[in-house]
Protein backbone atom coordinates (compact mmCIF):
# COMPACT_ATOMS: atom_id res chain seq x y z
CA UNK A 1 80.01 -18.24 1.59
CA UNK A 2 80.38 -18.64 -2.03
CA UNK A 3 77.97 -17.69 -4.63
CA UNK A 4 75.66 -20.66 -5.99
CA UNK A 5 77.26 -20.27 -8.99
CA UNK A 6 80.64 -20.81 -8.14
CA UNK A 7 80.08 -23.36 -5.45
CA UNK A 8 78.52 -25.86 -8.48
CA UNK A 9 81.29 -24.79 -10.85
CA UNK A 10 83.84 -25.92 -8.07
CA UNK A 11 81.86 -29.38 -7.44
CA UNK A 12 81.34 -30.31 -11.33
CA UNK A 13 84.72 -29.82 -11.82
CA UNK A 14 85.42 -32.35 -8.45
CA UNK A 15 83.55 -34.55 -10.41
CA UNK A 16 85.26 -34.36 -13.40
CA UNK A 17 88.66 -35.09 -11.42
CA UNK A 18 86.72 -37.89 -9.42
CA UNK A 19 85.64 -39.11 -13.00
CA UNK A 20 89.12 -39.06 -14.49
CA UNK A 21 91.03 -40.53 -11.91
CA UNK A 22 88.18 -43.80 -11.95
CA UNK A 23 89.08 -44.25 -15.49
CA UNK A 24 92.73 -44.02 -14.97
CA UNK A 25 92.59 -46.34 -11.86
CA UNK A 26 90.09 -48.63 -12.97
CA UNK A 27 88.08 -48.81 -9.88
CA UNK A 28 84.74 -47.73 -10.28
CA UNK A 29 84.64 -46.72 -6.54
CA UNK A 30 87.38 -44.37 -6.41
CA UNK A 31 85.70 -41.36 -4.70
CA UNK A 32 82.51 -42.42 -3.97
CA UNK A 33 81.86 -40.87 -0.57
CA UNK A 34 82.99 -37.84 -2.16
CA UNK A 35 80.71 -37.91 -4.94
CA UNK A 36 78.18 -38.88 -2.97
CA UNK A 37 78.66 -36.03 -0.47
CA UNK A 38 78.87 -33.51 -2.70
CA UNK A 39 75.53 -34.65 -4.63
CA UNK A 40 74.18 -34.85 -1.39
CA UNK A 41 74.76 -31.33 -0.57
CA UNK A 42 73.91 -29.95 -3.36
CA UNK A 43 70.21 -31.84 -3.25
CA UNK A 44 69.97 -31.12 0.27
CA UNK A 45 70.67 -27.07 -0.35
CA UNK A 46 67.84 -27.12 -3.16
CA UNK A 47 65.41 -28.68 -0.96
CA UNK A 48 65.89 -26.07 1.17
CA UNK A 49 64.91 -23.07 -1.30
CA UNK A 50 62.57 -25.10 -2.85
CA UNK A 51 60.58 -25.70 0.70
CA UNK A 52 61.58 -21.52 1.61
CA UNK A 53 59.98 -20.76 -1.56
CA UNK A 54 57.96 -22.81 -3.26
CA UNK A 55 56.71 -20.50 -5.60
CA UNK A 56 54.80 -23.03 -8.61
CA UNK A 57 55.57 -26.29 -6.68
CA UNK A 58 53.95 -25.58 -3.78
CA UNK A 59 50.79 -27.43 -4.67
CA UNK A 60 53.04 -30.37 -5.64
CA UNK A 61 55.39 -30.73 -2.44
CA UNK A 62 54.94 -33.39 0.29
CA UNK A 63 57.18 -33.46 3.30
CA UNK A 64 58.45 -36.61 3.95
CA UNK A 65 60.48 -35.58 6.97
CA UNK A 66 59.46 -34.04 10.14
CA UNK A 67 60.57 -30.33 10.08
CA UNK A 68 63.15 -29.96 13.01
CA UNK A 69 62.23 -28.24 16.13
């Protein structure tokens, strides 16, 4: 798997792309499930090393869904 690093490097500059070709098309939903996806990953992925290590935040975190079985 890649390095964190990398793997955001490679999804801002998705974005960008995503970004660029909106403007140039005009549609302001061109690549939104991909943008969305991505995001969506990324949040998901911090979640989970926030809630493996809490470190700090612990006293602040609330789980708001059930942990799977």
């Amino acid at each position: 798997m890649k390095n964190i690093r990398k793997r955001l490097q490679d999804a801002a500059a998705r974005l960008e792309q995503i970004e660029r070709r909106r403007l140039e098309s005009k549609n302001p939903d061109y690549g939104r499930e991909t943008e969305w996806r991505l995001v969506d990953f990324e949040l998901r992925d911090l979640e989970r090393d926030i809630v493996a290590n809490p470190g700090a935040l612990e006293s602040q975190l609330v789980r708001v869904r059930p942990a799977k079985r």
